[in-house]
PDB file of N, CA and C in Angstrom:
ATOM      1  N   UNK A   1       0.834  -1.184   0.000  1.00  0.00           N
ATOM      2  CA  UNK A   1       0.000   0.000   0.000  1.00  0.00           C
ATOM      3  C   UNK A   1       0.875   1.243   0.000  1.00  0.00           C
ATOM      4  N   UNK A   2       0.506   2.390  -0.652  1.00  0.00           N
ATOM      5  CA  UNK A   2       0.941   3.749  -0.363  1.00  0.00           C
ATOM      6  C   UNK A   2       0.138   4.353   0.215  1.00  0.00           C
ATOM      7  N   UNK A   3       0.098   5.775   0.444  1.00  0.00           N
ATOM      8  CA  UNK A   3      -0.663   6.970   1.017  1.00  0.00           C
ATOM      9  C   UNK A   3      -0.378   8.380   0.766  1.00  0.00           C
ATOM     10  N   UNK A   4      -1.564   8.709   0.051  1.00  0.00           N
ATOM     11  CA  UNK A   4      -1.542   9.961  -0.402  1.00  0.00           C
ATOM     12  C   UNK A   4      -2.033  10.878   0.301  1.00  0.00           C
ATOM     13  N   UNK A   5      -1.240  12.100   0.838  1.00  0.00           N
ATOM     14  CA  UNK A   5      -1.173  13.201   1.648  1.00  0.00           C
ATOM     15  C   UNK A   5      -1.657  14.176   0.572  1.00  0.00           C
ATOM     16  N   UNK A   6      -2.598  15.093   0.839  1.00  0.00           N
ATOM     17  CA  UNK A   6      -2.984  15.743  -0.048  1.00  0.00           C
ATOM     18  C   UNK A   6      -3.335  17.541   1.087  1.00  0.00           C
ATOM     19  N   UNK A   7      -2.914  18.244   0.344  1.00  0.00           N
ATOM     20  CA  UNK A   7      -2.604  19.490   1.151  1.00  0.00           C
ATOM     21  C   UNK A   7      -3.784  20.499   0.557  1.00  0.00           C
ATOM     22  N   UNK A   8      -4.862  21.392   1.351  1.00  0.00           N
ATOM     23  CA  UNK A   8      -5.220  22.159   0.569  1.00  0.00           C
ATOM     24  C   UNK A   8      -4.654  23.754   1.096  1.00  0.00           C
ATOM     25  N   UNK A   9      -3.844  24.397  -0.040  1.00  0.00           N
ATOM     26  CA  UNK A   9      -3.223  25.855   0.635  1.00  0.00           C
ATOM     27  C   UNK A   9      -4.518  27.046   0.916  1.00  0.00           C
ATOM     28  N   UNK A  10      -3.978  27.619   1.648  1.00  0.00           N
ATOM     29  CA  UNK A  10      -4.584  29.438   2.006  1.00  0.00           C
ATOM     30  C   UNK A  10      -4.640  29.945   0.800  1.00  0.00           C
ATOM     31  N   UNK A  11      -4.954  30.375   0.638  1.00  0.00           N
ATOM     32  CA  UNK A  11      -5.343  31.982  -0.499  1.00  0.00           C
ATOM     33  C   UNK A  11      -3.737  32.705  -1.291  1.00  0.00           C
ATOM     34  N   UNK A  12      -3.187  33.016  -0.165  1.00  0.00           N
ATOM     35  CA  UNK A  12      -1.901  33.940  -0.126  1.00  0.00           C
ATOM     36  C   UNK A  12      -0.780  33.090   0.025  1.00  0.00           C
ATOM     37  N   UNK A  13      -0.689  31.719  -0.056  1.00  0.00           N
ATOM     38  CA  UNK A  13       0.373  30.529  -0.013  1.00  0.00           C
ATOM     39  C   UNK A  13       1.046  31.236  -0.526  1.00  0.00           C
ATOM     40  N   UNK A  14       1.739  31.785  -1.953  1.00  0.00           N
ATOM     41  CA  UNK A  14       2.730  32.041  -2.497  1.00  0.00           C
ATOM     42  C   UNK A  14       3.301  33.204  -1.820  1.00  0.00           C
ATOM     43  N   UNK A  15       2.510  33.994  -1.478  1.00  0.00           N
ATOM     44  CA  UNK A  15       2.877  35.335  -0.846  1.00  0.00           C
ATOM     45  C   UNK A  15       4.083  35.113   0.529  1.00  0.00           C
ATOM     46  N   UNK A  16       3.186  34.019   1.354  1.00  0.00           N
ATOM     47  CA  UNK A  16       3.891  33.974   2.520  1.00  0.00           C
ATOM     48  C   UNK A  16       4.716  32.433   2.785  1.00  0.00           C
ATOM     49  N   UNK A  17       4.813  31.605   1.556  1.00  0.00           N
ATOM     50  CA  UNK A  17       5.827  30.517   1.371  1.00  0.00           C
ATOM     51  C   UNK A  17       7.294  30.765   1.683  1.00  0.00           C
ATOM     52  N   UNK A  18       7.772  31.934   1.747  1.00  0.00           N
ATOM     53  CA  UNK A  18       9.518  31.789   1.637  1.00  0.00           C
ATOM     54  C   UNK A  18       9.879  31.440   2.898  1.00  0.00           C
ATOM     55  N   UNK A  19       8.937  31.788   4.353  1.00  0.00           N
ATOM     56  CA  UNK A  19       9.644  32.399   5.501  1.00  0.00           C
ATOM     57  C   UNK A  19       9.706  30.449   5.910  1.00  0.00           C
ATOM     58  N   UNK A  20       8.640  29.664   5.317  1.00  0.00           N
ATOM     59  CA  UNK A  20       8.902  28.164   5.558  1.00  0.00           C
ATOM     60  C   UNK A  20       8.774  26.926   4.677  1.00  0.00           C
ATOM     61  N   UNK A  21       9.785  27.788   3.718  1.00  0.00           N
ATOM     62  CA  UNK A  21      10.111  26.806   2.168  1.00  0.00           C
ATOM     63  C   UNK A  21      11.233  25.927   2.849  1.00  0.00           C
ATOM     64  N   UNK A  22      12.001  26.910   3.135  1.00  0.00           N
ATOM     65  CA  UNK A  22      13.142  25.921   3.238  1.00  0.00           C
ATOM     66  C   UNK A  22      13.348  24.649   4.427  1.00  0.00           C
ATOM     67  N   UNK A  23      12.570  25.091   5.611  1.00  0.00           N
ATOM     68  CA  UNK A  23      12.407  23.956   6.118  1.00  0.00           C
ATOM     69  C   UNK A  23      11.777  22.650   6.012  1.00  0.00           C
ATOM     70  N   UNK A  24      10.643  23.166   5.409  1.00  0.00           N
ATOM     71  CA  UNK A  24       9.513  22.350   4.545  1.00  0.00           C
ATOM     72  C   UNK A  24      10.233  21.339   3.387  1.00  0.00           C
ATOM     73  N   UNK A  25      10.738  21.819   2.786  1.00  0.00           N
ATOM     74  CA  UNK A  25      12.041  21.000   1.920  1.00  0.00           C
ATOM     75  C   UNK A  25      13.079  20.299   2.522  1.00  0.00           C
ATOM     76  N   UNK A  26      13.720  20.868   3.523  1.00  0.00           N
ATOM     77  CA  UNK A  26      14.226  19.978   4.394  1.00  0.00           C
ATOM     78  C   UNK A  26      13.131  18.746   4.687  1.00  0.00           C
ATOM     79  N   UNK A  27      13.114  18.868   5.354  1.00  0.00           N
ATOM     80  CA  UNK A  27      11.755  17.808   6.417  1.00  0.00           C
ATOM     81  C   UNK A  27      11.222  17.315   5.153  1.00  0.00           C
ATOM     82  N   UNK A  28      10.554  17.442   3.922  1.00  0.00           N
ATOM     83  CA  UNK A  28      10.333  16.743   2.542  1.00  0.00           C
ATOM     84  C   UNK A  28      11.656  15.799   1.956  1.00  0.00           C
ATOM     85  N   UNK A  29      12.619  16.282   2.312  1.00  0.00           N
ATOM     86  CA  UNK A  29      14.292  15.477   1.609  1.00  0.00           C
ATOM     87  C   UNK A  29      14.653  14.247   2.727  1.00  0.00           C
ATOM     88  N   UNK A  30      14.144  14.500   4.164  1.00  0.00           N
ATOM     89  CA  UNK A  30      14.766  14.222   5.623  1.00  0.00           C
ATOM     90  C   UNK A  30      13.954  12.667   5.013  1.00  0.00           C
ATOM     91  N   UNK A  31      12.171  12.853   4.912  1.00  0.00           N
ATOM     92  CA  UNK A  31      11.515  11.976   4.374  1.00  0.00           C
ATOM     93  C   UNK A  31      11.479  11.049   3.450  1.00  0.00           C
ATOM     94  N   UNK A  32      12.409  11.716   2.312  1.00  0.00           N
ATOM     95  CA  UNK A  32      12.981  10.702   0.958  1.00  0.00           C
ATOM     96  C   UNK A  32      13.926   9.817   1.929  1.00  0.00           C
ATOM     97  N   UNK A  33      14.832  10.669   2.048  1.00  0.00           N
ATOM     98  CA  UNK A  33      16.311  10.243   2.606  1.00  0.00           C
ATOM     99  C   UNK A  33      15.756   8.565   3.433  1.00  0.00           C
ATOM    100  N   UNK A  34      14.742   8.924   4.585  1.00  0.00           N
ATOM    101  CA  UNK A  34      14.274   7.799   5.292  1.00  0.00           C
ATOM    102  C   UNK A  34      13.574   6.623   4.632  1.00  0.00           C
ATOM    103  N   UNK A  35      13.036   6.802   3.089  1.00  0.00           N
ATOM    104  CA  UNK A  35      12.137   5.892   2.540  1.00  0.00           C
ATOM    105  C   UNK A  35      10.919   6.031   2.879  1.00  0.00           C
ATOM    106  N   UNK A  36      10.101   7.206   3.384  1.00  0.00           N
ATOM    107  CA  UNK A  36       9.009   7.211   3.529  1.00  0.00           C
ATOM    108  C   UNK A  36       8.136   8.117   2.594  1.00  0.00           C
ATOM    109  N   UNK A  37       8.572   8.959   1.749  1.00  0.00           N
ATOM    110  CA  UNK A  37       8.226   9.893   1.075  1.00  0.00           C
ATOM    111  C   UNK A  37       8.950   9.490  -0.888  1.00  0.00           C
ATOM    112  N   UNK A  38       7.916   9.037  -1.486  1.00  0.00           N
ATOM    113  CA  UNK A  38       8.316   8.807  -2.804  1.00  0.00           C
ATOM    114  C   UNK A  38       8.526  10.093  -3.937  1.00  0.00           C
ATOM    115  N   UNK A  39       7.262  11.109  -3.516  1.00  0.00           N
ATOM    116  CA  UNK A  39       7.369  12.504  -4.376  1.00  0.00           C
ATOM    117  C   UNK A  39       6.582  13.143  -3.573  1.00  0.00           C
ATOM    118  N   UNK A  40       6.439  14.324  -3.917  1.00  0.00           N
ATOM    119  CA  UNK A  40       6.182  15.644  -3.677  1.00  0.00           C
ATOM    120  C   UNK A  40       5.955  16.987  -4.170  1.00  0.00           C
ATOM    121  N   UNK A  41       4.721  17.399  -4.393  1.00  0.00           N
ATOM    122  CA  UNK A  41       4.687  18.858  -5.188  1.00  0.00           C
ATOM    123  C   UNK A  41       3.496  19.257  -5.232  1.00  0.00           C
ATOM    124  N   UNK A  42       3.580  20.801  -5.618  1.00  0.00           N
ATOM    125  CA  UNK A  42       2.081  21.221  -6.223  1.00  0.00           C
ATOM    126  C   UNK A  42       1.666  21.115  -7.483  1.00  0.00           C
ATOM    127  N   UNK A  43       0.635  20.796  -7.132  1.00  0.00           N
ATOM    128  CA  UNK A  43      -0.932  20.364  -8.367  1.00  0.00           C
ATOM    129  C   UNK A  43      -1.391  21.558  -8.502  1.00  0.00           C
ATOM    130  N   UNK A  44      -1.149  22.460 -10.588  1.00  0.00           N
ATOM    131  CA  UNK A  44      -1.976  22.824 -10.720  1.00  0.00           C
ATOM    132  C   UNK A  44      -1.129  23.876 -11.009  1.00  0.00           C
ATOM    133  N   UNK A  45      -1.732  25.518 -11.476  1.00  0.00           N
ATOM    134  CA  UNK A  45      -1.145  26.699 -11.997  1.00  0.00           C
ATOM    135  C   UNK A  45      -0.948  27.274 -10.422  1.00  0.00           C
ATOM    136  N   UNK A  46      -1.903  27.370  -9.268  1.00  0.00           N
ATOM    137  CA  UNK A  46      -2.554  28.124  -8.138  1.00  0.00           C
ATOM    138  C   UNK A  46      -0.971  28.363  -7.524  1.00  0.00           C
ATOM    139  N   UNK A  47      -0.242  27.475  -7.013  1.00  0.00           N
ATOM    140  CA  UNK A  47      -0.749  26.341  -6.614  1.00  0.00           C
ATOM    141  C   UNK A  47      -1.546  26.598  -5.592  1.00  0.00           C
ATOM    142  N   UNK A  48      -3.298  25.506  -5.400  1.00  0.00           N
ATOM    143  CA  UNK A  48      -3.924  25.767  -4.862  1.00  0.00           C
ATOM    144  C   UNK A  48      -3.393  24.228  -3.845  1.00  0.00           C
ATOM    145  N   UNK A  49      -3.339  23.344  -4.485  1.00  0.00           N
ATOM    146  CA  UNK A  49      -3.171  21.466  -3.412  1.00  0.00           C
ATOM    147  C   UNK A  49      -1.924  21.094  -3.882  1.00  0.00           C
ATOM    148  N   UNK A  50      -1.603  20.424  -3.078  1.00  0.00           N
ATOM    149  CA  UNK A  50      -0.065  19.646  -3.136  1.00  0.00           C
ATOM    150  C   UNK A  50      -0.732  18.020  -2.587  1.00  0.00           C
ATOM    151  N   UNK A  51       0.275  17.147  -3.230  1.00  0.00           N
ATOM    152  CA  UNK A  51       0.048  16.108  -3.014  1.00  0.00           C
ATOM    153  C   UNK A  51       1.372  15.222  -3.146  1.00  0.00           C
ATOM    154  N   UNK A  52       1.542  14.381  -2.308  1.00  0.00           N
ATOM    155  CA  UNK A  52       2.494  13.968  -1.465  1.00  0.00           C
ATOM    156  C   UNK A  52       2.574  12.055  -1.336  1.00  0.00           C
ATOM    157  N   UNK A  53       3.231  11.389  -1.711  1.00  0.00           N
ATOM    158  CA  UNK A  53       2.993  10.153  -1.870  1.00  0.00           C
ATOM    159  C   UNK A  53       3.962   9.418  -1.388  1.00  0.00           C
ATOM    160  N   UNK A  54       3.442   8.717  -0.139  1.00  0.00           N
ATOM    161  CA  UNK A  54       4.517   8.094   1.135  1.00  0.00           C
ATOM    162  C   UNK A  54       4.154   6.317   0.275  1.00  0.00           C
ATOM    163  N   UNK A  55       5.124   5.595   0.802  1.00  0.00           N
ATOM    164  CA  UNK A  55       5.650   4.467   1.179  1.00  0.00           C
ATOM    165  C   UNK A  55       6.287   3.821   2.239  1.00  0.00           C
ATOM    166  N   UNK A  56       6.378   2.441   2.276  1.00  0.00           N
ATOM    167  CA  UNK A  56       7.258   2.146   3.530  1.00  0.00           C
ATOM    168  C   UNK A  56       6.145   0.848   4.623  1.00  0.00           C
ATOM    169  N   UNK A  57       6.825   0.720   5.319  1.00  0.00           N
ATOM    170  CA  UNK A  57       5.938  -0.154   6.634  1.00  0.00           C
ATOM    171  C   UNK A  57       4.408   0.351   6.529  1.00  0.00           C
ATOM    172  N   UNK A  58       4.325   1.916   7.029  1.00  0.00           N
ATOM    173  CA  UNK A  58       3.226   1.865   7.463  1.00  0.00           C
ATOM    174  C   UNK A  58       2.726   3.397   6.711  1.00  0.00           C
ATOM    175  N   UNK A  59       2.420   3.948   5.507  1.00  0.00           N
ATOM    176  CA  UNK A  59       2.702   4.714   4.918  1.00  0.00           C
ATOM    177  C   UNK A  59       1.674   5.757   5.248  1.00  0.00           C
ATOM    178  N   UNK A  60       0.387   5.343   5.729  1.00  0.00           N
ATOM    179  CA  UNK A  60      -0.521   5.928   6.362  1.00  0.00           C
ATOM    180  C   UNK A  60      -0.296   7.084   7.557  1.00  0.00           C
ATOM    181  N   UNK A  61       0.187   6.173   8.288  1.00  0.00           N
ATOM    182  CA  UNK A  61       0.894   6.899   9.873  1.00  0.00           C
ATOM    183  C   UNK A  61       2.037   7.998   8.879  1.00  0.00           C
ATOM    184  N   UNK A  62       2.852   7.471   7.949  1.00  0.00           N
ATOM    185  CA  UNK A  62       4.091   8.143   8.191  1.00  0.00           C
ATOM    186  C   UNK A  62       3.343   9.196   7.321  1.00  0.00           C
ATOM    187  N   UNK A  63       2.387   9.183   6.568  1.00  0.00           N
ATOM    188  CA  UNK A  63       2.066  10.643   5.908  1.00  0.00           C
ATOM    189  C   UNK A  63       1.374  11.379   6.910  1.00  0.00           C
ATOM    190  N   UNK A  64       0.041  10.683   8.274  1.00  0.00           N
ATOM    191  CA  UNK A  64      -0.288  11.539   8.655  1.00  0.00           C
ATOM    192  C   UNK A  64       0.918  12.511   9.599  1.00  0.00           C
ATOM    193  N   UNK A  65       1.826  11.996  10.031  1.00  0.00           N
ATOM    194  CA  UNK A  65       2.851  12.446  10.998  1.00  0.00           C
ATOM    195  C   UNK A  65       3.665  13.377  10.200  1.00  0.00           C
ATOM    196  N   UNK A  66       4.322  13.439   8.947  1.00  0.00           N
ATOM    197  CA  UNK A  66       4.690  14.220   8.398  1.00  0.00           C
ATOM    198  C   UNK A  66       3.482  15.432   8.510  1.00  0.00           C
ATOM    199  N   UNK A  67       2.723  15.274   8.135  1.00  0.00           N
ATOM    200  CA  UNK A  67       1.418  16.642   8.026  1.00  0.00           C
ATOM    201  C   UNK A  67       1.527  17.323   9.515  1.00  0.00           C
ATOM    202  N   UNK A  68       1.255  16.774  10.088  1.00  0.00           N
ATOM    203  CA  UNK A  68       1.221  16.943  11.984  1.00  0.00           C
ATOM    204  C   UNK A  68       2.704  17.780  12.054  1.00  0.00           C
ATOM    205  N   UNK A  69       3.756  17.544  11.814  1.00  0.00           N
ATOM    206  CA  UNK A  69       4.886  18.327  12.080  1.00  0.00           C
ATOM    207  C   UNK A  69       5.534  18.986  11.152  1.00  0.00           C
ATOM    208  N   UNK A  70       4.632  19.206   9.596  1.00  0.00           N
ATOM    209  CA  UNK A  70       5.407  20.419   8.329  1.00  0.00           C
ATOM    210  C   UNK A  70       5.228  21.624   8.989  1.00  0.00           C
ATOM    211  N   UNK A  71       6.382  22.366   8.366  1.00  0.00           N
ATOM    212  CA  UNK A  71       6.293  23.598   9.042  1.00  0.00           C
ATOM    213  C   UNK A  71       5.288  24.247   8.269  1.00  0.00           C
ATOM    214  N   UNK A  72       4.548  23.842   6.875  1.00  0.00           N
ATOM    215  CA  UNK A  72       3.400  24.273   6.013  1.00  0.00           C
ATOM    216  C   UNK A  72       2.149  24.548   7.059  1.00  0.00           C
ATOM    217  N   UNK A  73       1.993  23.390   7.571  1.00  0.00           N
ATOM    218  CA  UNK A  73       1.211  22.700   8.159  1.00  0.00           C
ATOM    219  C   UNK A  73       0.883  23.927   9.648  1.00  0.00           C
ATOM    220  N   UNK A  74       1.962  23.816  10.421  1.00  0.00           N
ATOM    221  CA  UNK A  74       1.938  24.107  11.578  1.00  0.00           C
ATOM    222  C   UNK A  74       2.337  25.769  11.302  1.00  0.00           C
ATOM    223  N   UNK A  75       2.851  26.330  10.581  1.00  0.00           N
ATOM    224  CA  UNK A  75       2.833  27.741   9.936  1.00  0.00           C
ATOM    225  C   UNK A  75       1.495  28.505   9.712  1.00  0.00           C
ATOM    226  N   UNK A  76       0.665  27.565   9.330  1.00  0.00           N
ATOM    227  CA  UNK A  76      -0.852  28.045   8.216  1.00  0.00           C
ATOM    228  C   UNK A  76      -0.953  28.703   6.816  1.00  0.00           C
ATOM    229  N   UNK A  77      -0.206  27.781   6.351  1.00  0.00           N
ATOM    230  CA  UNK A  77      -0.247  28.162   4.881  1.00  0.00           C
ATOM    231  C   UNK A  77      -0.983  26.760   4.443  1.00  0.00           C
ATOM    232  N   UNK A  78      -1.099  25.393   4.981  1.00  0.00           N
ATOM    233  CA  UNK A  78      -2.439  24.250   4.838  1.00  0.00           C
ATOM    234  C   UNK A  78      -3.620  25.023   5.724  1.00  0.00           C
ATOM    235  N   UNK A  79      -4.875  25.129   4.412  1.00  0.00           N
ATOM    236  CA  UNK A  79      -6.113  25.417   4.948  1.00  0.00           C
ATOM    237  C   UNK A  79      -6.517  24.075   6.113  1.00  0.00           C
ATOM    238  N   UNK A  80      -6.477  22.965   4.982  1.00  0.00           N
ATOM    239  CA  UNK A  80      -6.548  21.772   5.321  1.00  0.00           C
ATOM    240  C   UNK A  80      -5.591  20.675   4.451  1.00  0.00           C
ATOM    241  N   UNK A  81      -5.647  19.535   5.507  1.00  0.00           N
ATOM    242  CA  UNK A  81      -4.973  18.130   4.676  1.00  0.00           C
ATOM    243  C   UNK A  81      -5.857  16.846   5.193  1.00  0.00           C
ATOM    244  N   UNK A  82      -5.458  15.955   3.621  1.00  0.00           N
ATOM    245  CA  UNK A  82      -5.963  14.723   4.298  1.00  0.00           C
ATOM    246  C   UNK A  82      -4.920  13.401   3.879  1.00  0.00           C
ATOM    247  N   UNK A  83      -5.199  12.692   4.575  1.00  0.00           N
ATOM    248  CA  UNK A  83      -3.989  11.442   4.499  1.00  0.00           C
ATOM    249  C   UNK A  83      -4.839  10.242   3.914  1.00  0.00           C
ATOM    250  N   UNK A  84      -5.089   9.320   2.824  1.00  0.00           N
ATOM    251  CA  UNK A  84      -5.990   8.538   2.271  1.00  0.00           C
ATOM    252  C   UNK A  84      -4.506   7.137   2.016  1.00  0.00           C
ATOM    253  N   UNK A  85      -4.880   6.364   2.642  1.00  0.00           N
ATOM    254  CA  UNK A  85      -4.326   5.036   1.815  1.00  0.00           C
ATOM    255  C   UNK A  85      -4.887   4.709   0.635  1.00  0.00           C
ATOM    256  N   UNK A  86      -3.774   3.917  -0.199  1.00  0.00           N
ATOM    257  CA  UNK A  86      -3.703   4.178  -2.095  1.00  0.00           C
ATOM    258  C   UNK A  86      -3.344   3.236  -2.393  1.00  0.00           C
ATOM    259  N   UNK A  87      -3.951   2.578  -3.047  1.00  0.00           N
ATOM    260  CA  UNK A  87      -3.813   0.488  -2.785  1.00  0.00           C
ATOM    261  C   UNK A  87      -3.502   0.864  -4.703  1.00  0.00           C
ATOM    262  N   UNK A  88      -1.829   0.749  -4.778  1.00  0.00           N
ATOM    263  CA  UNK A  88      -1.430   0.486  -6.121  1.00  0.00           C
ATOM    264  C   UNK A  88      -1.253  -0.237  -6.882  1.00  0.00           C
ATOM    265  N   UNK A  89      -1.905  -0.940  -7.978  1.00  0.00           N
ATOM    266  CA  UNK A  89      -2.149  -2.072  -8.582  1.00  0.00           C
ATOM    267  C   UNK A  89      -1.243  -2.168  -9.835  1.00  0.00           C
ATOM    268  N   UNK A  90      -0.434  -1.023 -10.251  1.00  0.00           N
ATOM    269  CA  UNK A  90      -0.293  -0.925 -11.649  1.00  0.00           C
ATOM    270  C   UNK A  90       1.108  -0.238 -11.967  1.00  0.00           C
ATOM    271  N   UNK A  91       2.440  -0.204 -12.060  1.00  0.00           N
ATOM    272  CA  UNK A  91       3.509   0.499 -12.363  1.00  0.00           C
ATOM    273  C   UNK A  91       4.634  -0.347 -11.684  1.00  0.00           C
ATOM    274  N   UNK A  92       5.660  -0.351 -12.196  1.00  0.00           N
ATOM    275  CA  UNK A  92       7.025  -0.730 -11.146  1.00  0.00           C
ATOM    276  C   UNK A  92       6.881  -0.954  -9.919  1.00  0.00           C
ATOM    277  N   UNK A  93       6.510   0.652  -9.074  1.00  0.00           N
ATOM    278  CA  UNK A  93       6.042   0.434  -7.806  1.00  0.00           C
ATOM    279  C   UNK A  93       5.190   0.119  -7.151  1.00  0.00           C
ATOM    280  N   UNK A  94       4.239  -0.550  -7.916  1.00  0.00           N
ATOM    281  CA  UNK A  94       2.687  -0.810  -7.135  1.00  0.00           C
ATOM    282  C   UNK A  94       3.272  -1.664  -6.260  1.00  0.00           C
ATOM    283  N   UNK A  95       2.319  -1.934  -5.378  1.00  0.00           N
ATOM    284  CA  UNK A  95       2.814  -2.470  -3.814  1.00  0.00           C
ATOM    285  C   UNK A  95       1.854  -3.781  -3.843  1.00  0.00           C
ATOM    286  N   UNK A  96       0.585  -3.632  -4.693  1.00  0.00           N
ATOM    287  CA  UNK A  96       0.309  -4.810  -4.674  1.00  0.00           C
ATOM    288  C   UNK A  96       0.290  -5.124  -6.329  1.00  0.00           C
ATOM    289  N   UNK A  97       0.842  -5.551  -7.379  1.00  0.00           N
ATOM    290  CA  UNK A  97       0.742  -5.634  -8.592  1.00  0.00           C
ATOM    291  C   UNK A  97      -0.330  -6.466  -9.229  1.00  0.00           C
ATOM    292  N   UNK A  98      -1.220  -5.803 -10.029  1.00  0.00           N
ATOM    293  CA  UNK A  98      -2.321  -7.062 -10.962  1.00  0.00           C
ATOM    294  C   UNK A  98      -2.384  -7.141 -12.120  1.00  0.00           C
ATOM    295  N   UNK A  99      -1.660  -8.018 -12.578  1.00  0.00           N
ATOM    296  CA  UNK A  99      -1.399  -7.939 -13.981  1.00  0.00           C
ATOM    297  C   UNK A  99      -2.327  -9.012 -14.711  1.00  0.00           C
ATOM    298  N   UNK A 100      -2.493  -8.696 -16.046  1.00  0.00           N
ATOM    299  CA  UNK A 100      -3.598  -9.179 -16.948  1.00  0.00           C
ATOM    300  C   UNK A 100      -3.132 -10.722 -17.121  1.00  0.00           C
TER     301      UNK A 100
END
């Protein structure tokens, strides 16, 4: 299984992104680095949502816990987020593969 973290931003995200880009990227790299975080980015021209796609043991927990301690998150530049397990059937990495 994976889990998709899905971010919805404030209004003024771009405006007030710099003062906690860079930690946010940290703590996003800290996450690769560990194997829990596969990609990362914003969806869209706005950007209005970002979406975020963990792996690993328990990919659920590790996306909601990343959300719980981004500095995005805990800053208020996420209106809201949600953490959904993502049962992958289909690519290299699917976690559970079903092939024809």
């Amino acid at each position: 299984m994976h889990a998709i973290l899905e971010y919805t931003y404030v209004d003024d995200y771009l405006d007030r992104r710099d003062a906690l880009r860079a930690a946010h990227l940290e703590k996003a790299w800290a996450a690769v680095g560990s194997g829990d975080l596969l990609l990362g980015g914003a969806v869209g021209d706005g950007p209005y949502t970002a979406l975020l796609i963990f792996t690993g043991e328990d990919p659920l927990s590790a996306a909601r816990a990343f959300a719980e301690a981004d500095p995005y998150v805990t800053g208020g530049l996420v209106l809201s987020w949600e953490a959904r397990p993502w049962t992958t059937v289909v690519g290299n990495s699917a976690a559970t593969p079903v092939r024809p």
